[in-house]
Protein backbone atom coordinates (compact mmCIF):
# COMPACT_ATOMS: atom_id res chain seq x y z
CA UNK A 1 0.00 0.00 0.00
CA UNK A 2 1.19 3.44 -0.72
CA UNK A 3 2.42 5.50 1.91
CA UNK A 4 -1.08 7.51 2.82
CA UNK A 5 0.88 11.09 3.58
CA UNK A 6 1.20 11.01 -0.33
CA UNK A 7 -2.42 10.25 -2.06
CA UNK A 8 -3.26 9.43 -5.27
CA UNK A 9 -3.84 11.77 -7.68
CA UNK A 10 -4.90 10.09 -10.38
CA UNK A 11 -7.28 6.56 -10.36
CA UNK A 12 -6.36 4.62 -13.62
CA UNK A 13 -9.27 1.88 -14.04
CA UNK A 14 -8.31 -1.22 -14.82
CA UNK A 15 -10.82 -3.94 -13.48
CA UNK A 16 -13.16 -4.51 -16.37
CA UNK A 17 -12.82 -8.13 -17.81
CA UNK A 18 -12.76 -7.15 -21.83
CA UNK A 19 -15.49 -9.07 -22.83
CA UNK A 20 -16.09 -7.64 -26.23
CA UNK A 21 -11.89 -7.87 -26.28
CA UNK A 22 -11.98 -11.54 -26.56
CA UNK A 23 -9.84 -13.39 -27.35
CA UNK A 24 -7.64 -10.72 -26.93
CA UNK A 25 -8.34 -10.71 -23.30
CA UNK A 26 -9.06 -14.59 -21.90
CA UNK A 27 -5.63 -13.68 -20.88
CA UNK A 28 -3.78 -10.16 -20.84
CA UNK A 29 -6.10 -7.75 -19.03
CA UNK A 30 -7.22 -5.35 -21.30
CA UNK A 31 -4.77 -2.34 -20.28
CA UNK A 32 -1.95 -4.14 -20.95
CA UNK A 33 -2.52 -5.00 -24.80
CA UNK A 34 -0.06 -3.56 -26.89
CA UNK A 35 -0.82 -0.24 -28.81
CA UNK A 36 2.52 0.86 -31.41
CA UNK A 37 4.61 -1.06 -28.75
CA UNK A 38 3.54 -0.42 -25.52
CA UNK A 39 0.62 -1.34 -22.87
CA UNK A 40 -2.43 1.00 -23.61
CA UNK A 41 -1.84 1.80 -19.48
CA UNK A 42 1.44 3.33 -20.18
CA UNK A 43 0.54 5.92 -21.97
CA UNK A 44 -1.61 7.28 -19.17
CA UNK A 45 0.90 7.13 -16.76
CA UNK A 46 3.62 8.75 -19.04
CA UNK A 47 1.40 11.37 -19.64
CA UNK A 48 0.39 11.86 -15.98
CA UNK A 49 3.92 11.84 -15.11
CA UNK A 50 4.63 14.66 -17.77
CA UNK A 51 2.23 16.66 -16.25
CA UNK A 52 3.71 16.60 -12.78
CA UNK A 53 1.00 13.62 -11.87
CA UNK A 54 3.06 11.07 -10.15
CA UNK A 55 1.29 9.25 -7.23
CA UNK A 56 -0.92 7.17 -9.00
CA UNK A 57 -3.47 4.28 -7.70
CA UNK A 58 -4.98 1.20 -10.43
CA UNK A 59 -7.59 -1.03 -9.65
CA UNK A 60 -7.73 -4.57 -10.19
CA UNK A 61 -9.60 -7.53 -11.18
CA UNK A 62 -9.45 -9.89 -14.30
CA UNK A 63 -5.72 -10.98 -14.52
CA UNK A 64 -5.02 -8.10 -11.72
CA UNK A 65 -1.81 -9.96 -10.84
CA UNK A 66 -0.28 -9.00 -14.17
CA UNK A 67 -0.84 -5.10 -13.86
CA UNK A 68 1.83 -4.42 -11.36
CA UNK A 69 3.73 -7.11 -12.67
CA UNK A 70 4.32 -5.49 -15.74
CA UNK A 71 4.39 -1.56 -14.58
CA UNK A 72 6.78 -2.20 -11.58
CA UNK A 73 9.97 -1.16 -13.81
CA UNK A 74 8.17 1.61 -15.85
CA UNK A 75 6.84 3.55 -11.90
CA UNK A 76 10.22 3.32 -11.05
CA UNK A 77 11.81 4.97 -14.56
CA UNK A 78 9.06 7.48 -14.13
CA UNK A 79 9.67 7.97 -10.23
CA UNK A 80 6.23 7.93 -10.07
CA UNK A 81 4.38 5.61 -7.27
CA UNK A 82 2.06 3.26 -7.81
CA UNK A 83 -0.65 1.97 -5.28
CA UNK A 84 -3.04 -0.91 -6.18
CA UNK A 85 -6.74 -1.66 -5.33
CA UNK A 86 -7.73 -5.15 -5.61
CA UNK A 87 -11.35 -6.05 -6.36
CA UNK A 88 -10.33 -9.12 -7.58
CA UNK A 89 -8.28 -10.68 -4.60
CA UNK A 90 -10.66 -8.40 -2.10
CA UNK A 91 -13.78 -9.32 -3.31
CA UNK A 92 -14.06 -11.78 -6.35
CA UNK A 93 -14.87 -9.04 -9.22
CA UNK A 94 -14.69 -5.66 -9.93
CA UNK A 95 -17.05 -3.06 -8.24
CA UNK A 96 -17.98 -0.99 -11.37
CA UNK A 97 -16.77 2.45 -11.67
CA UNK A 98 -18.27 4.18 -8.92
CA UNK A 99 -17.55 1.31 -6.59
CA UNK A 100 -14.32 1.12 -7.11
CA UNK A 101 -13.64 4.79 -6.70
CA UNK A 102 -15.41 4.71 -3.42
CA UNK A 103 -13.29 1.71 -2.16
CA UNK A 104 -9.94 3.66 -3.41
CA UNK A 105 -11.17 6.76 -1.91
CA UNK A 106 -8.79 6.80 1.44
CA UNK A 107 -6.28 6.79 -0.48
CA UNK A 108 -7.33 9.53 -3.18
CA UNK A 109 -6.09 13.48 -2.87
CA UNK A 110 -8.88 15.91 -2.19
CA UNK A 111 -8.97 16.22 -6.01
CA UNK A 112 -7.71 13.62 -8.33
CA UNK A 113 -8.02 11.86 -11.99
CA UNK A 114 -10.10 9.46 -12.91
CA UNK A 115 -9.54 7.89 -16.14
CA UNK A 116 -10.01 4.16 -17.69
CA UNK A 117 -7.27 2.23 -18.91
CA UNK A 118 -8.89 0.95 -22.23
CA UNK A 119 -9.35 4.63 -24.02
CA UNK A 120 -6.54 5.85 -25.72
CA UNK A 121 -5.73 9.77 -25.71
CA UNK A 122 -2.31 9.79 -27.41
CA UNK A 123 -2.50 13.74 -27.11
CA UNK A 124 -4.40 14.51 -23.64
CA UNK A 125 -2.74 16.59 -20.85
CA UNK A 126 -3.32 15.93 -17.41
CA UNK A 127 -1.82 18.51 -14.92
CA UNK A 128 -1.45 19.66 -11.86
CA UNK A 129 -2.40 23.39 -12.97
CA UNK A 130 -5.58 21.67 -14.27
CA UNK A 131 -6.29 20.00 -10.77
CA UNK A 132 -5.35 23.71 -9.23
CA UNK A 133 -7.76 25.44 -11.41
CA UNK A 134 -10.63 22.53 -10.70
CA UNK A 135 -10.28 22.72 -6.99
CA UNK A 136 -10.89 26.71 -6.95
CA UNK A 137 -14.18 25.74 -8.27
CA UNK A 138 -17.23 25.22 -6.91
CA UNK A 139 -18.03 22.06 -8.74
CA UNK A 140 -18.37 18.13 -7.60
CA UNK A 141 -16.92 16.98 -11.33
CA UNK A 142 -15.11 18.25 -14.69
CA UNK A 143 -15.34 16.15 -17.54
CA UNK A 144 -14.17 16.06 -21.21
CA UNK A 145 -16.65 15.11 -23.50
CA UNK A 146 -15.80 14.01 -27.02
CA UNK A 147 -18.09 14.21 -29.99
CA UNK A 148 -20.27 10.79 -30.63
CA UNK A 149 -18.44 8.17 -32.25
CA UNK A 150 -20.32 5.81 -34.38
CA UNK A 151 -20.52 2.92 -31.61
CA UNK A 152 -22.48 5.60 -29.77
CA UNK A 153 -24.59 7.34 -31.73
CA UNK A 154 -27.38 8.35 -28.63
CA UNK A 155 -24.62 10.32 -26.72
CA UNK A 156 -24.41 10.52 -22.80
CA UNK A 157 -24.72 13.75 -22.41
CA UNK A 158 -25.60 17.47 -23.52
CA UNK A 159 -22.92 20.15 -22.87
CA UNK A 160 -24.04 24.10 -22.57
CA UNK A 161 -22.03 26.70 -21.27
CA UNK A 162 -19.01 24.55 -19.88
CA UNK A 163 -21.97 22.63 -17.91
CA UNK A 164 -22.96 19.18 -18.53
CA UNK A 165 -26.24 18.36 -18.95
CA UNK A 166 -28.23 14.86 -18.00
CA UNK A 167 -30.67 14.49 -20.73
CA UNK A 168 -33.22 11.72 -21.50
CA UNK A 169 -32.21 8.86 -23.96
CA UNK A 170 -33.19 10.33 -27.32
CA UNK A 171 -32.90 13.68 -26.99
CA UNK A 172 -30.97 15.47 -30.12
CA UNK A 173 -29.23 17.76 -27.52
CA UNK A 174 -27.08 14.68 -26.24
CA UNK A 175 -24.73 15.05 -28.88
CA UNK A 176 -21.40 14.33 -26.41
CA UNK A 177 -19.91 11.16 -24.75
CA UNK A 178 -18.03 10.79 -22.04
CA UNK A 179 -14.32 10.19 -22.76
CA UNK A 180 -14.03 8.71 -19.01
CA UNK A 181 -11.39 11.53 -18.06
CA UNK A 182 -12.43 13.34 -15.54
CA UNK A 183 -11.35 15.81 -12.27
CA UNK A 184 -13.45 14.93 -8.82
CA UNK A 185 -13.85 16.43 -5.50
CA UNK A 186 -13.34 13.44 -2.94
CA UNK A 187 -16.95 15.54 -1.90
CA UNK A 188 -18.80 13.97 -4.85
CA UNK A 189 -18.59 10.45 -3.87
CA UNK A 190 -19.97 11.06 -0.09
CA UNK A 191 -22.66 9.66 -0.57
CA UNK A 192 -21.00 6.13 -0.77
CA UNK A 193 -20.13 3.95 1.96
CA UNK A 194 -16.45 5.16 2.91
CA UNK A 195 -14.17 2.60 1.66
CA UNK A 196 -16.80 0.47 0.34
CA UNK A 197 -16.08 -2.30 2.62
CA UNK A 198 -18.62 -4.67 1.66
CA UNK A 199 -17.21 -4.54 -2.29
CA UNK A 200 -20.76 -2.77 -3.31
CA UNK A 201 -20.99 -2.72 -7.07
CA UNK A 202 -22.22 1.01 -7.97
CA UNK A 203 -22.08 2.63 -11.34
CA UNK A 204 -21.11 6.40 -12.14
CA UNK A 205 -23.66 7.22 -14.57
CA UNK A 206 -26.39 7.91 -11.81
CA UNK A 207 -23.92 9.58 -9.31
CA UNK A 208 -22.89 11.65 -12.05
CA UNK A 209 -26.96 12.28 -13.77
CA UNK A 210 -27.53 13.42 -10.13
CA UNK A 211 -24.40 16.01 -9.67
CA UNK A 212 -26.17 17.33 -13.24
CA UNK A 213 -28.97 18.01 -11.87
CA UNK A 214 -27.68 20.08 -9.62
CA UNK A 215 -25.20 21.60 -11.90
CA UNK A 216 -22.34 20.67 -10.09
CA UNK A 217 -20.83 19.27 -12.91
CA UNK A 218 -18.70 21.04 -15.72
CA UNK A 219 -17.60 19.93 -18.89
CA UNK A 220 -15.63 20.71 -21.75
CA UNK A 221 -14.93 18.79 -25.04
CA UNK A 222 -11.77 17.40 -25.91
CA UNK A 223 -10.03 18.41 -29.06
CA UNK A 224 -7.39 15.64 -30.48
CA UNK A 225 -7.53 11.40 -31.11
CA UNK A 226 -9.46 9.63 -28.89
CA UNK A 227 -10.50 6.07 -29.33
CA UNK A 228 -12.11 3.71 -26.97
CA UNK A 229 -10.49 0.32 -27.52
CA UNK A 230 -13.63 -1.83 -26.81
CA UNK A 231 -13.03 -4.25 -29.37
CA UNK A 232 -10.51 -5.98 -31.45
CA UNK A 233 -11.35 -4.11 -34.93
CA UNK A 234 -10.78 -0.63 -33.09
CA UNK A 235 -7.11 -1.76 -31.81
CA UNK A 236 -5.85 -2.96 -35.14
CA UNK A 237 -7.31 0.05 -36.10
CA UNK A 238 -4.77 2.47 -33.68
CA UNK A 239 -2.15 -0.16 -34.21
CA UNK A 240 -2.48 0.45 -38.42
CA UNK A 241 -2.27 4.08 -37.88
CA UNK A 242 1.00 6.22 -37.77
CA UNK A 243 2.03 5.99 -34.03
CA UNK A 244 2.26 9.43 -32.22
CA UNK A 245 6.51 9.23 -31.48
CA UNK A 246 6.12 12.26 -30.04
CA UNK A 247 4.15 11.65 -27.50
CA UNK A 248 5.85 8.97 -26.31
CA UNK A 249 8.53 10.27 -23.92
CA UNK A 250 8.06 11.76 -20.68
């Protein structure tokens, strides 16, 4: 466990089991399969490390035991620290997203990252002068929203005025979907059992629908490549592309 007078700032999620992945996935966990020759995890810790980001904490849970396996030498080239939650060992599966933030949450900063480890965002900055300007806020969550892609044409959300908006199913206004990057107040998940010791399995969507409706939630949408590598078409897809060299240093 990481030492708790240095919290996470960033929660990279890597529980999910990759269904859709298969049989990419029966076994290498899904953030570890290999986009223009490295795990699609790494690039999210690079690029948190670039931007001054370098306590970081992954959950668990298909394969977990491979995760820190594999990153152990790249945290230490980084000098970054790496703390682990895991649903798998601790509680047979993963908790969904919202669960397993809550369970992580002791060991999160006041305001942290969120961010799954199957979407790949060759060209997204996370920094610490974003987390400053978030936590002189007033709102629960910031999220970047990206334009639909064609594997979800009915959107998540609206987005008006740097706010998010929860909007039925079907509305024309919910033209945006959630990238999963995100900035959170430790505040917006206090509604959830503190450490979620009995491994509840909640989901984000409502937590988040809710924080709309109070408009406590901001949004912006992100400008660059984003893909979310849900299936095996989409990664050969990425991998057949020119890789983005540039990005790959720290």
């Amino acid at each position: 466990m990481a030492d708790t007078a240095f919290p996470a700032q960033a929660m990279i999620l890597a529980a999910g089991r990759g269904q859709r992945m298969r049989p990419l996935t029966d076994h290498t966990p899904k953030p570890l399969l290999q986009v223009h020759g490295q795990a699609l995890i790494e690039w999210h810790i690079r690029a948190l490390a670039r931007g001054g980001i370098k306590h970081l904490l992954i959950n668990t849970a298909w394969l977990g035991e491979q995760i820190p396996a594999h990153l152990n030498g790249l945290a230490a080239d980084l000098g970054c620290t790496i703390d682990y939650s895991h649903e798998g060992r601790d509680f047979g599966d993963a908790l969904e997203t919202a669960g397993g933030i809550a369970r992580a949450l002791p060991r999160l900063a006041e305001v942290f990252w969120v961010v799954a480890g199957d979407v790949f965002v060759p060209g997204f900055d996370f920094t610490a002068a974003a987390m400053r300007q978030f936590a002189q806020g007033r709102h629960l969550a910031h999220l970047w929203l990206v334009p639909n892609p064609d594997h979800n044409p009915g959107g998540d959300f609206g987005l008006a005025a740097g706010q998010a908006l929860n909007l039925p199913a079907g509305d024309p206004q919910r033209r945006y979907t959630f990238s999963t990057i995100g900035l959170y107040r430790r505040e917006c998940f206090a509604g959830l059992p503190a450490g979620n010791p009995q491994g509840q399995k909640i989901s984000l969507a409502p937590l988040l629908r809710q924080a709309m409706d109070n408009a406590s939630v901001s949004a912006q949408c992100l400008h660059g490549p984003w893909t979310d590598v849900g299936t095996p078409e989409r990664l050969a897809q990425i991998n057949a592309a020119r890789p983005p060299d540039h990005r790959r240093g720290v």
